[in-house]
N, C-alpha and C. Protein backbone atom coordinates (compact mmCIF):
# COMPACT_ATOMS: atom_id res chain seq x y z
N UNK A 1 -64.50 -45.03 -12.27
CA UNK A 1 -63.13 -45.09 -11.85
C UNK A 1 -62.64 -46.51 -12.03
N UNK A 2 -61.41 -46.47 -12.68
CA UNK A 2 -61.25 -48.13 -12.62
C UNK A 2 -60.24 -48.75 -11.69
N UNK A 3 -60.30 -49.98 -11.63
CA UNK A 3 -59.78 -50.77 -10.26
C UNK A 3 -57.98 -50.88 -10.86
N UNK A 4 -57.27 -50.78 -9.65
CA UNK A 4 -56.60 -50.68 -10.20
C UNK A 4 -55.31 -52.12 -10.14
N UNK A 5 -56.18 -52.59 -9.83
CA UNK A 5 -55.90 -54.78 -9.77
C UNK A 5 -55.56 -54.76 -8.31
N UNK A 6 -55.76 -54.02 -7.07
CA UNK A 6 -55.89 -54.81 -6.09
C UNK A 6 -57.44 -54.73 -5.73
N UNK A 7 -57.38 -55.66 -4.62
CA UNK A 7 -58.40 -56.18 -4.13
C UNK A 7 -59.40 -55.49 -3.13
N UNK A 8 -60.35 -55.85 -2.04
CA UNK A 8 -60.57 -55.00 -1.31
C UNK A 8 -59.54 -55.55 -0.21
N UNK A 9 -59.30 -56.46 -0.15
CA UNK A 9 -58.56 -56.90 1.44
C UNK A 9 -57.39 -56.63 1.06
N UNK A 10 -56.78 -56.66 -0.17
CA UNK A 10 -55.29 -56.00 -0.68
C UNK A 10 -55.21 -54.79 0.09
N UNK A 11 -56.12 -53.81 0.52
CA UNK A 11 -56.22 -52.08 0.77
C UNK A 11 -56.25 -51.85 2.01
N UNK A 12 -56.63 -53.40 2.80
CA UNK A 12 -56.67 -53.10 3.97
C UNK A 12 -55.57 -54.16 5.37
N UNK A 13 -54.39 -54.46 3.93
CA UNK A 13 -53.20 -54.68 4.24
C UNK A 13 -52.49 -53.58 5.17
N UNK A 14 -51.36 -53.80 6.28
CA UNK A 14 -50.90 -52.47 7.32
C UNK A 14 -49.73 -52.70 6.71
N UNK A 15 -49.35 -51.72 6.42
CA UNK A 15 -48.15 -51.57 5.49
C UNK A 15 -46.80 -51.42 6.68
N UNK A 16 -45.28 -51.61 6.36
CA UNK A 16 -44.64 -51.69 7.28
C UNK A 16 -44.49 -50.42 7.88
N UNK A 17 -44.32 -49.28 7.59
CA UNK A 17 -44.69 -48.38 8.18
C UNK A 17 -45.59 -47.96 9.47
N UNK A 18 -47.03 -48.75 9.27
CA UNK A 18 -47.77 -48.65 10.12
C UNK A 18 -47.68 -49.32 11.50
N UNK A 19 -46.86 -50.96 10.88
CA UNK A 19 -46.37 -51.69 11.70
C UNK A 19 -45.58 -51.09 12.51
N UNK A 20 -44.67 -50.83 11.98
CA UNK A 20 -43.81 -50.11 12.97
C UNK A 20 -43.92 -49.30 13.65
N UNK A 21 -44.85 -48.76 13.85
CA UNK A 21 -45.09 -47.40 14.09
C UNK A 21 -46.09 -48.06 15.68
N UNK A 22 -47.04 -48.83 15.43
CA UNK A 22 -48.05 -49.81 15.99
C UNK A 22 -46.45 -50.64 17.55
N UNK A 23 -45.76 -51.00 16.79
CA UNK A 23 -44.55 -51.97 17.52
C UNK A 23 -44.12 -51.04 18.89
N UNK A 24 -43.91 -49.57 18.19
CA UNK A 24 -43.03 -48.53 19.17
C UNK A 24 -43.91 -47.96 20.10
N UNK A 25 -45.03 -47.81 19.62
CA UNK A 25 -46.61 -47.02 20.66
C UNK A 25 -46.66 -48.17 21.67
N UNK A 26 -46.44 -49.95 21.43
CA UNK A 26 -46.85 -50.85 22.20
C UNK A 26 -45.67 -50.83 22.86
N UNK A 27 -44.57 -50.85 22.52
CA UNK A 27 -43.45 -50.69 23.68
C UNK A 27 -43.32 -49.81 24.86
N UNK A 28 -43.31 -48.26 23.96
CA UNK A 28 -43.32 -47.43 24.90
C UNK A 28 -44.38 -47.56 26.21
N UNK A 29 -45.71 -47.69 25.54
CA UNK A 29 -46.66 -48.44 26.54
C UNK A 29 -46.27 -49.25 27.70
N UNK A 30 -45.81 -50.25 27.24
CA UNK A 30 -45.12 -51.50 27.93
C UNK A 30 -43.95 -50.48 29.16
N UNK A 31 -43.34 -49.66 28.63
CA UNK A 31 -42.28 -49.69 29.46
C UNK A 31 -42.75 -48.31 30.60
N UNK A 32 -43.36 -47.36 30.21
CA UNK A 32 -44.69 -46.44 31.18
C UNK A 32 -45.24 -47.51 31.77
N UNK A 33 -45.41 -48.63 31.75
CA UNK A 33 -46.27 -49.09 32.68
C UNK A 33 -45.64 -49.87 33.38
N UNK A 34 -44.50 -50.29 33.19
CA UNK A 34 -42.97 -50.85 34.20
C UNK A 34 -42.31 -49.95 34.72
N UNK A 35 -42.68 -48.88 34.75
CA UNK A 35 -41.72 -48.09 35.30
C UNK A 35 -42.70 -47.35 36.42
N UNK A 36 -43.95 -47.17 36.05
CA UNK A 36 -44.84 -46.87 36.64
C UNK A 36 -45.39 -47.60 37.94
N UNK A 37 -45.36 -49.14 37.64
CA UNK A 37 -45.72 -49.81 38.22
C UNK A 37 -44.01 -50.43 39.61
N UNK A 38 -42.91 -49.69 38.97
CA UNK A 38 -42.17 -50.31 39.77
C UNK A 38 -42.04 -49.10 40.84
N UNK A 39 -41.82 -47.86 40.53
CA UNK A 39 -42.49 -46.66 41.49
C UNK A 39 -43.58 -47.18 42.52
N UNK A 40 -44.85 -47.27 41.85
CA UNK A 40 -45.55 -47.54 42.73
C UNK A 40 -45.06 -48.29 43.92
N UNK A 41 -44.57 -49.66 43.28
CA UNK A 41 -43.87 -50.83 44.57
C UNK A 41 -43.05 -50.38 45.24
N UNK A 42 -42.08 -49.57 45.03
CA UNK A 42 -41.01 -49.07 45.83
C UNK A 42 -41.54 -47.88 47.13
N UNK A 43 -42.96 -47.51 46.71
CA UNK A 43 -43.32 -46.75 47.71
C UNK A 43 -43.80 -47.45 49.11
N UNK A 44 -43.99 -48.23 49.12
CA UNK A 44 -44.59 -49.84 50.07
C UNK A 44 -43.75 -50.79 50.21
N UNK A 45 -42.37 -50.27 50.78
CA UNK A 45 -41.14 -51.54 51.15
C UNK A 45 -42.20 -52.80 51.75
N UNK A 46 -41.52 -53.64 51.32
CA UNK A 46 -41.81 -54.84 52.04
C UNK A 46 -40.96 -55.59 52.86
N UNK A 47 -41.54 -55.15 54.57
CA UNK A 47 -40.81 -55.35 55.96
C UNK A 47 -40.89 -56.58 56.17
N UNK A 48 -39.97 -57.85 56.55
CA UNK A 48 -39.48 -59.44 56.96
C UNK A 48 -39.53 -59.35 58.29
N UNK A 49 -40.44 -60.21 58.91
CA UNK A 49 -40.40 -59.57 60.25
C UNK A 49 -39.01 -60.25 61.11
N UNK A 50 -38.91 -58.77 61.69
CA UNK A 50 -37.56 -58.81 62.85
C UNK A 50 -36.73 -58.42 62.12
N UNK A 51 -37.14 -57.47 61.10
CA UNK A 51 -35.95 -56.99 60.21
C UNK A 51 -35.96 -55.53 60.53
N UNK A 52 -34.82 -53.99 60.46
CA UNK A 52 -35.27 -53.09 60.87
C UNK A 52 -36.32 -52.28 59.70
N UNK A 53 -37.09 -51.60 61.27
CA UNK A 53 -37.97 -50.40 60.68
C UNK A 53 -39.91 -51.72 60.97
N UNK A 54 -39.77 -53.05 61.60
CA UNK A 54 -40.71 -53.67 61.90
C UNK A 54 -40.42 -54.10 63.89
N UNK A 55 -41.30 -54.91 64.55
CA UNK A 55 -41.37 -55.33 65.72
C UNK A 55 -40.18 -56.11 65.62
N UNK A 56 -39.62 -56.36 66.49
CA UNK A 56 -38.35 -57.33 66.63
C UNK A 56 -38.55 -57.80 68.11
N UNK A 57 -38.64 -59.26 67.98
CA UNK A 57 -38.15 -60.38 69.72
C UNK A 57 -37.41 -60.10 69.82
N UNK A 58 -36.70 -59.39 70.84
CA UNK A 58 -35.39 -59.59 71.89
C UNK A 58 -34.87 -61.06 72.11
N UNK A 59 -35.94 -60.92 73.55
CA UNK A 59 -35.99 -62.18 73.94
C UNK A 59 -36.47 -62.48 75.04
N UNK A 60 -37.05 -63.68 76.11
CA UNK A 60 -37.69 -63.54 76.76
C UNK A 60 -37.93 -62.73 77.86
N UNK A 61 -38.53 -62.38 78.66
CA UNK A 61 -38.52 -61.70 79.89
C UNK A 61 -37.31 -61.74 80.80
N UNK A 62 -37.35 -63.46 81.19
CA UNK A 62 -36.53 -63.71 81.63
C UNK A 62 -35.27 -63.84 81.04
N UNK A 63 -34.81 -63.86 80.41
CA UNK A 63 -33.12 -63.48 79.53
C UNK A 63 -33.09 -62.57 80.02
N UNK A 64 -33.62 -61.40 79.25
CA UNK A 64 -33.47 -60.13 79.80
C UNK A 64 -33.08 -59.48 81.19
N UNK A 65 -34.02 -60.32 81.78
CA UNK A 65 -33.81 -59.77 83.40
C UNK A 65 -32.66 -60.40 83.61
N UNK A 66 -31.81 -61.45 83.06
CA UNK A 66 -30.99 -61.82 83.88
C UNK A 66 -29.67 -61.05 83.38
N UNK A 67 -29.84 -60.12 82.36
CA UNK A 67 -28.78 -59.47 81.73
C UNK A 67 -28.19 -58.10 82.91
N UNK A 68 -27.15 -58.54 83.57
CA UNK A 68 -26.58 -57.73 84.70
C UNK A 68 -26.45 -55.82 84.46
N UNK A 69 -26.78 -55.03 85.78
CA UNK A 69 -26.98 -53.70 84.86
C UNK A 69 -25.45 -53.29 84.31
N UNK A 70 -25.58 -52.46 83.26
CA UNK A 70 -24.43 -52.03 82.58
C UNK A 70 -24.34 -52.72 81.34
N UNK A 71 -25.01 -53.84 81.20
CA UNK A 71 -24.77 -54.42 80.20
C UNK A 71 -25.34 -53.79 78.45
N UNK A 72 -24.52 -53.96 77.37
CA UNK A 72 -25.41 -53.12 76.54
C UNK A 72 -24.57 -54.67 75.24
N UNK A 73 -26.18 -54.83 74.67
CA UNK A 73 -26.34 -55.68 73.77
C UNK A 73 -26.30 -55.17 72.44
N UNK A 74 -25.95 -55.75 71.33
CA UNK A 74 -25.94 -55.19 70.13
C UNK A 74 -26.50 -55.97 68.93
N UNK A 75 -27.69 -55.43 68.50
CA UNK A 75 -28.43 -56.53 67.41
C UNK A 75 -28.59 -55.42 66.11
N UNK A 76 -27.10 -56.03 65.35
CA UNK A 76 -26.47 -55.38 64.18
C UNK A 76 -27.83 -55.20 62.83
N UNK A 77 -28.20 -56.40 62.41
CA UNK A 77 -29.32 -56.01 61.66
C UNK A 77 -30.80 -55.22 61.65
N UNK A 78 -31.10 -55.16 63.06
CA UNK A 78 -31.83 -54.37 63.52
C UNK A 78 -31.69 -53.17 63.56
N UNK A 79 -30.66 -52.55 63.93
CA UNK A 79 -29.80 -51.27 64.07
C UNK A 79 -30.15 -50.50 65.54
N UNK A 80 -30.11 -51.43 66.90
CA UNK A 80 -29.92 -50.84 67.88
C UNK A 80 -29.25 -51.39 68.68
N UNK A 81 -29.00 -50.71 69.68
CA UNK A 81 -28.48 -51.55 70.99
C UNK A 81 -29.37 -51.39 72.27
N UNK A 82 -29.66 -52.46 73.10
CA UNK A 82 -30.53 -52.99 74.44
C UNK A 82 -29.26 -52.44 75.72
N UNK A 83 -29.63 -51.57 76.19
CA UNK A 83 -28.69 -51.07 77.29
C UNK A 83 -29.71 -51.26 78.42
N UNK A 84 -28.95 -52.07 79.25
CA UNK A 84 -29.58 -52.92 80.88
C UNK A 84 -28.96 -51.20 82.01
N UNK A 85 -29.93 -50.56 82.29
CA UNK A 85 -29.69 -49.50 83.08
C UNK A 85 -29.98 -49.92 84.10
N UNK A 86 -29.67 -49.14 85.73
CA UNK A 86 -30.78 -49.54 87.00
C UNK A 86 -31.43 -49.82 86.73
N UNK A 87 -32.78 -48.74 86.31
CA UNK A 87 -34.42 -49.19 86.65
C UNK A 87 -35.10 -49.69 85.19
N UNK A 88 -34.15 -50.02 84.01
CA UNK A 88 -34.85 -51.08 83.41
C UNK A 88 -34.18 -50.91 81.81
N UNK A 89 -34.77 -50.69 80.70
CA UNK A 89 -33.88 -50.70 79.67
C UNK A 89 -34.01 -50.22 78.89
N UNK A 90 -33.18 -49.44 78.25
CA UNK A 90 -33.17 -48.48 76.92
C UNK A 90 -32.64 -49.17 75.24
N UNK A 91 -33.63 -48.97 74.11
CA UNK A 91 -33.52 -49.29 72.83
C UNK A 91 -32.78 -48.64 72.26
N UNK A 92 -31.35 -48.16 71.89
CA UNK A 92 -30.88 -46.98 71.63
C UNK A 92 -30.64 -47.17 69.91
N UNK A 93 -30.94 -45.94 69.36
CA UNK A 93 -30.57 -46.31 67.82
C UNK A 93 -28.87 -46.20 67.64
N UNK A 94 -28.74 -46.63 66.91
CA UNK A 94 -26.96 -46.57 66.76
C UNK A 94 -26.52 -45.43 65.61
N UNK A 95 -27.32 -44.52 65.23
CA UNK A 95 -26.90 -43.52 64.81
C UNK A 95 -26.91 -42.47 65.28
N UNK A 96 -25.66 -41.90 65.18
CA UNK A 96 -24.99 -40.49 65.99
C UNK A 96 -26.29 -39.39 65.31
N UNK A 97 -26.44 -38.81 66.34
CA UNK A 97 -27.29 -37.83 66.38
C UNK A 97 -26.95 -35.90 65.72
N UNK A 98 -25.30 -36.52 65.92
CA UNK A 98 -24.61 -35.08 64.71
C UNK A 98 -25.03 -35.68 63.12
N UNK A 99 -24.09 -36.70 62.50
CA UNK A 99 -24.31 -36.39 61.17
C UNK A 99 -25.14 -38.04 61.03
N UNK A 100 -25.20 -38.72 61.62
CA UNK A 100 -25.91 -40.06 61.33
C UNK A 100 -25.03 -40.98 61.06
N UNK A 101 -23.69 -41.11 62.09
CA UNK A 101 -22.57 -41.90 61.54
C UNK A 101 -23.22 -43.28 62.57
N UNK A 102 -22.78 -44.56 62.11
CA UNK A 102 -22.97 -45.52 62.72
C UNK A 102 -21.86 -45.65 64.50
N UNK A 103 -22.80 -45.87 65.51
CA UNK A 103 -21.96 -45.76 66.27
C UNK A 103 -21.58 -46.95 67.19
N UNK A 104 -20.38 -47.36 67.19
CA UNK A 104 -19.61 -48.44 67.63
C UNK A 104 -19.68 -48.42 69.13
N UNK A 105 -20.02 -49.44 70.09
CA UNK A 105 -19.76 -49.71 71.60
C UNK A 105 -18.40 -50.25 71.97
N UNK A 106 -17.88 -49.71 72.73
CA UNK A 106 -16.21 -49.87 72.79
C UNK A 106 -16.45 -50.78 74.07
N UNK A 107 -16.47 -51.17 74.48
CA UNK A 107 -16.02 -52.19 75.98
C UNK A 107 -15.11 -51.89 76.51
N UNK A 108 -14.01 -51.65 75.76
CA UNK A 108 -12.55 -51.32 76.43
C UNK A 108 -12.25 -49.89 77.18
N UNK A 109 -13.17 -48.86 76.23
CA UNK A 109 -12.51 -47.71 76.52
C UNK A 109 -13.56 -47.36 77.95
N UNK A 110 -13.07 -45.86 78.36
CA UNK A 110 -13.28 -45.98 80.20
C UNK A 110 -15.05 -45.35 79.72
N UNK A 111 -15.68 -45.47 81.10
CA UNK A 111 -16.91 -45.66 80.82
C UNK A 111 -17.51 -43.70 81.06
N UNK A 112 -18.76 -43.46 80.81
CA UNK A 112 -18.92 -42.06 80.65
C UNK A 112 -19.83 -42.19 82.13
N UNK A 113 -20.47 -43.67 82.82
CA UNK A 113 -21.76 -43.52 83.59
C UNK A 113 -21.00 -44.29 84.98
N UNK A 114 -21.85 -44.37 86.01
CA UNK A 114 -21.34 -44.92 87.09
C UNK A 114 -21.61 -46.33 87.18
N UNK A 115 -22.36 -47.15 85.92
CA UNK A 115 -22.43 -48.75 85.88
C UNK A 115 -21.47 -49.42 85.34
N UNK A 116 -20.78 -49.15 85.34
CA UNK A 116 -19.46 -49.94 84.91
C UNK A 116 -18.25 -49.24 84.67
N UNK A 117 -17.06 -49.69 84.78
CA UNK A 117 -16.06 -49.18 84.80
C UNK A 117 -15.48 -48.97 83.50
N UNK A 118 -16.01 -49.52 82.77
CA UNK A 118 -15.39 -49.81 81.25
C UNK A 118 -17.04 -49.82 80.30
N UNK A 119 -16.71 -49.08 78.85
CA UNK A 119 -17.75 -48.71 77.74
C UNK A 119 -18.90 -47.70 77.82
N UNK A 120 -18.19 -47.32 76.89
CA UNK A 120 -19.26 -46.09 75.78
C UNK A 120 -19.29 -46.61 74.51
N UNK A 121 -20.23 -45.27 73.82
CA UNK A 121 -20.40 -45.07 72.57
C UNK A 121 -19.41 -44.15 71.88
N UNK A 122 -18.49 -44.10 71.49
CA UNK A 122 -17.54 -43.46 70.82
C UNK A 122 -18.12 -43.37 68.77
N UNK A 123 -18.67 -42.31 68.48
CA UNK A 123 -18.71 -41.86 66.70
C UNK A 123 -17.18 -41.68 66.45
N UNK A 124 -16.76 -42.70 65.36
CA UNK A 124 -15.42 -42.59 64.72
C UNK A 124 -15.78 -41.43 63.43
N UNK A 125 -16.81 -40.76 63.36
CA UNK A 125 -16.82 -39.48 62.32
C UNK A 125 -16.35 -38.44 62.97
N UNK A 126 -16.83 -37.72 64.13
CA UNK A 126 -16.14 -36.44 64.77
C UNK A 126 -15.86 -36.55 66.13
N UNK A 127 -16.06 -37.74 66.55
CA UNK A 127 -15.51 -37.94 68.19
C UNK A 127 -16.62 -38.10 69.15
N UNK A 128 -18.04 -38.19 68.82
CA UNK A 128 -18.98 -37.95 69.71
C UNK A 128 -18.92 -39.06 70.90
N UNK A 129 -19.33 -38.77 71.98
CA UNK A 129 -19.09 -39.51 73.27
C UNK A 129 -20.03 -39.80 73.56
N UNK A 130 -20.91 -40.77 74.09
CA UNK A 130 -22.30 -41.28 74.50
C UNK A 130 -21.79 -42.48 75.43
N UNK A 131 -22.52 -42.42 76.74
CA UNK A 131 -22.97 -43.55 77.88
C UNK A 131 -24.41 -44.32 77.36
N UNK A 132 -24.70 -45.06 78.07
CA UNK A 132 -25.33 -46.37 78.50
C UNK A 132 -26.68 -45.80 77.99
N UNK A 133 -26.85 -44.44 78.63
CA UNK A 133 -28.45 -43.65 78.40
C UNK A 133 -28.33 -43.18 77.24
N UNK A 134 -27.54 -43.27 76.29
CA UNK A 134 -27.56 -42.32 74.94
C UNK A 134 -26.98 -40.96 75.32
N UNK A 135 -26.33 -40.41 76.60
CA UNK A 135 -26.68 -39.15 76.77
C UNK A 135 -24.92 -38.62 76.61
N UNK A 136 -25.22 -37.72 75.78
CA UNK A 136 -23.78 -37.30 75.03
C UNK A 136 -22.65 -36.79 76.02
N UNK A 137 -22.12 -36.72 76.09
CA UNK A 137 -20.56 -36.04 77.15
C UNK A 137 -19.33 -35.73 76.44
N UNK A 138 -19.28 -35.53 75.18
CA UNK A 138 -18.18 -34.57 74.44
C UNK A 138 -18.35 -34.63 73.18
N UNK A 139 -18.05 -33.69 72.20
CA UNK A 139 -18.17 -33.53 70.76
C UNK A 139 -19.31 -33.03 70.37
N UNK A 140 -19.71 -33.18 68.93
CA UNK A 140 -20.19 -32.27 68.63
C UNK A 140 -22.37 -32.65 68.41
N UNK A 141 -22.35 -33.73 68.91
CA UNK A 141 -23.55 -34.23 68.45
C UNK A 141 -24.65 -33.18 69.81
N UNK A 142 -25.54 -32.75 68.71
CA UNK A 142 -26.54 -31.67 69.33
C UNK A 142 -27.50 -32.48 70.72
N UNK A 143 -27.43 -34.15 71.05
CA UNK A 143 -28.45 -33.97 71.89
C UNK A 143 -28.44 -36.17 72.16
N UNK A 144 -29.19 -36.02 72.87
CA UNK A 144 -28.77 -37.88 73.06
C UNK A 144 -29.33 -38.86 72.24
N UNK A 145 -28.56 -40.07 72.09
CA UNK A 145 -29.31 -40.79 70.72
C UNK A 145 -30.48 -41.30 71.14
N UNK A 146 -31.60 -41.36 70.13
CA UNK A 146 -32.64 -41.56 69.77
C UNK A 146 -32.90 -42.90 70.08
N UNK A 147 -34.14 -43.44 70.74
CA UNK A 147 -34.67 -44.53 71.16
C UNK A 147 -35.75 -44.94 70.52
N UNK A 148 -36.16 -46.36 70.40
CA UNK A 148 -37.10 -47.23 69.79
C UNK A 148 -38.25 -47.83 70.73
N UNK A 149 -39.30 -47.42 71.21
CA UNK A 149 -40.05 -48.06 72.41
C UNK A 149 -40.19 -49.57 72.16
N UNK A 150 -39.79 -49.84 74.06
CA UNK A 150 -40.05 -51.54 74.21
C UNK A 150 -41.73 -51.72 75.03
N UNK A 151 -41.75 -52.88 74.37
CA UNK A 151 -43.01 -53.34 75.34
C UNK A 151 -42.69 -54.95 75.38
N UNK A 152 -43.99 -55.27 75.83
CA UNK A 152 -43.70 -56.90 76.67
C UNK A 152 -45.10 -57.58 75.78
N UNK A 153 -44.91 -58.35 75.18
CA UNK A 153 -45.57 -59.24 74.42
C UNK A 153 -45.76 -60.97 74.78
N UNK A 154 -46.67 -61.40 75.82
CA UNK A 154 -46.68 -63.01 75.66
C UNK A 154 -45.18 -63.57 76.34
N UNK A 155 -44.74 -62.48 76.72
CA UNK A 155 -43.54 -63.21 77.52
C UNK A 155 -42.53 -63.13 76.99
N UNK A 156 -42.75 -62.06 75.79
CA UNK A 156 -41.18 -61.63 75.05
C UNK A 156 -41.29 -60.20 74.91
N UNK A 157 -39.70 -59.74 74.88
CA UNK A 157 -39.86 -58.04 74.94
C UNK A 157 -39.40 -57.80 73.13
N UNK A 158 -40.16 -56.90 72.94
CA UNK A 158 -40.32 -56.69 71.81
C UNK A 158 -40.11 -54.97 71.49
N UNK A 159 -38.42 -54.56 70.63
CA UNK A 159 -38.34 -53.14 70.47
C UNK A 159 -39.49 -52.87 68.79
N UNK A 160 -39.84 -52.01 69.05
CA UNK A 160 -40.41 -51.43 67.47
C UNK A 160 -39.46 -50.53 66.98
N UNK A 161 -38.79 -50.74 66.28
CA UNK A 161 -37.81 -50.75 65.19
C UNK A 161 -38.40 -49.46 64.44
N UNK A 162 -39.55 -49.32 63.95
CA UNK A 162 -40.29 -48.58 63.16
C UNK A 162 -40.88 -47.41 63.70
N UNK A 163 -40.43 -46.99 65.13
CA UNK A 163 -40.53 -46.02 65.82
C UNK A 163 -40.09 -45.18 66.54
N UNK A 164 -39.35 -44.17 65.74
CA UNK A 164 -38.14 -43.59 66.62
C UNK A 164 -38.55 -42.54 67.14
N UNK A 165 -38.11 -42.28 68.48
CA UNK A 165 -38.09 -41.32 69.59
C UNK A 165 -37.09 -40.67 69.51
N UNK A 166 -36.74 -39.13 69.44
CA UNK A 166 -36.36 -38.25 69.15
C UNK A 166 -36.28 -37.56 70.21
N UNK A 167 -35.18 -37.36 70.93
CA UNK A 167 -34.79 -37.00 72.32
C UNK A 167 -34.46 -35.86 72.44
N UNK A 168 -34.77 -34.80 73.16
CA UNK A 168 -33.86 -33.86 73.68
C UNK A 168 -33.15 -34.18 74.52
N UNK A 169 -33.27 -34.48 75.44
CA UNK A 169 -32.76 -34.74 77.18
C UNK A 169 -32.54 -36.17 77.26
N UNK A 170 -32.01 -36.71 78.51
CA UNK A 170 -32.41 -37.63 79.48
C UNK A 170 -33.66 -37.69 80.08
N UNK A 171 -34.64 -38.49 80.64
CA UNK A 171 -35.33 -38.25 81.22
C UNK A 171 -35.77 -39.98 81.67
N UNK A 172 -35.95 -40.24 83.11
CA UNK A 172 -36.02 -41.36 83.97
C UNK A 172 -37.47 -42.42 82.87
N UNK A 173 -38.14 -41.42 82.66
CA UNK A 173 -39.73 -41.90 81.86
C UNK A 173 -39.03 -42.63 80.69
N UNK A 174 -38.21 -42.49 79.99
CA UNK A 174 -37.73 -42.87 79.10
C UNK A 174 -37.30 -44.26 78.85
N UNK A 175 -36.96 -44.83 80.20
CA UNK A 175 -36.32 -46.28 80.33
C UNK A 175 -37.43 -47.39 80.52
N UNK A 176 -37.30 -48.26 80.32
CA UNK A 176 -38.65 -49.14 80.48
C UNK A 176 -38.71 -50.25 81.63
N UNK A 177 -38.69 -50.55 82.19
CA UNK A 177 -39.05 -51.46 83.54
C UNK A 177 -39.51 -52.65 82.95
N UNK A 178 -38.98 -53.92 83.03
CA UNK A 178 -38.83 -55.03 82.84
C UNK A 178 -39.06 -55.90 83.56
């Protein structure tokens, strides 16, 4: 058979074809494994502490205790409010328990409980009515808002954010003693 003037390493030149072909298998590669790999990450948020859905400081014992009853605090990035009851204090989540609307503390308007004369929880989505305890008194929300357990840490009270309590009722067990 005769040669036909290339070489042996002439034959084992990758012709552009192959190249190309080699370019698109390594991309696609590349991008299955960015996309793959960004899935993965998104399944494992990464919590800043005192941010919601982790432990969050209030604040000390004493702050706290000195917060008069009726009083209801609001720590917007967290997404609850600290309501100072009689016998001690409730974490309340701030979403309405009908459709999950964010729910606003009015100060002004008249009160639903016997600690103060003035503020509720009023939902500007369908009207829902909530006092101091979460515990509903008109509209349409099925049951009282949902709480975050507190505990006492080193001399600071600390809500867990990352643990929601799912209420039917009122119930006295519910409030935490400070």
């Amino acid at each position: 058979m005769a040669n036909s003037g290339s070489s042996p390493a002439e034959n084992k030149a990758i012709t552009r074809r192959q190249f190309l072909s080699r370019v698109w298998w390594v991309a696609g590669g590349l991008l299955v494994i960015e996309t793959s790999g960004g899935l993965v990450a998104s399944l494992w948020p990464k919590l800043k502490a005192g941010s919601f859905g982790s432990k969050v400081k209030v604040a000390s014992v004493e702050e706290v205790r000195a917060m008069p009853v009726g009083t209801v605090a609001y720590f917007p990035e967290q997404r609850f409010y600290l309501s100072r009851v009689e016998s001690g204090f409730l974490a309340l989540y701030r979403r309405c328990t009908h459709l999950g609307c964010v729910l606003p503390w009015r100060d002004d308007d008249p009160s639903e409980d016997a600690l103060a004369p003035n503020g509720r929880f009023n939902c500007p989505c369908h009207g829902g009515i909530f006092d101091r305890y979460g515990v509903v008194h008109s509209g349409p929300p099925p049951r009282p808002l949902d709480i975050f357990p507190i505990a006492i840490e080193k001399g600071e009270v600390i809500v867990d954010t990352g643990t929601v309590i799912v209420r039917s009722v009122f119930d006295k067990s519910q409030v935490t003693n400070i």
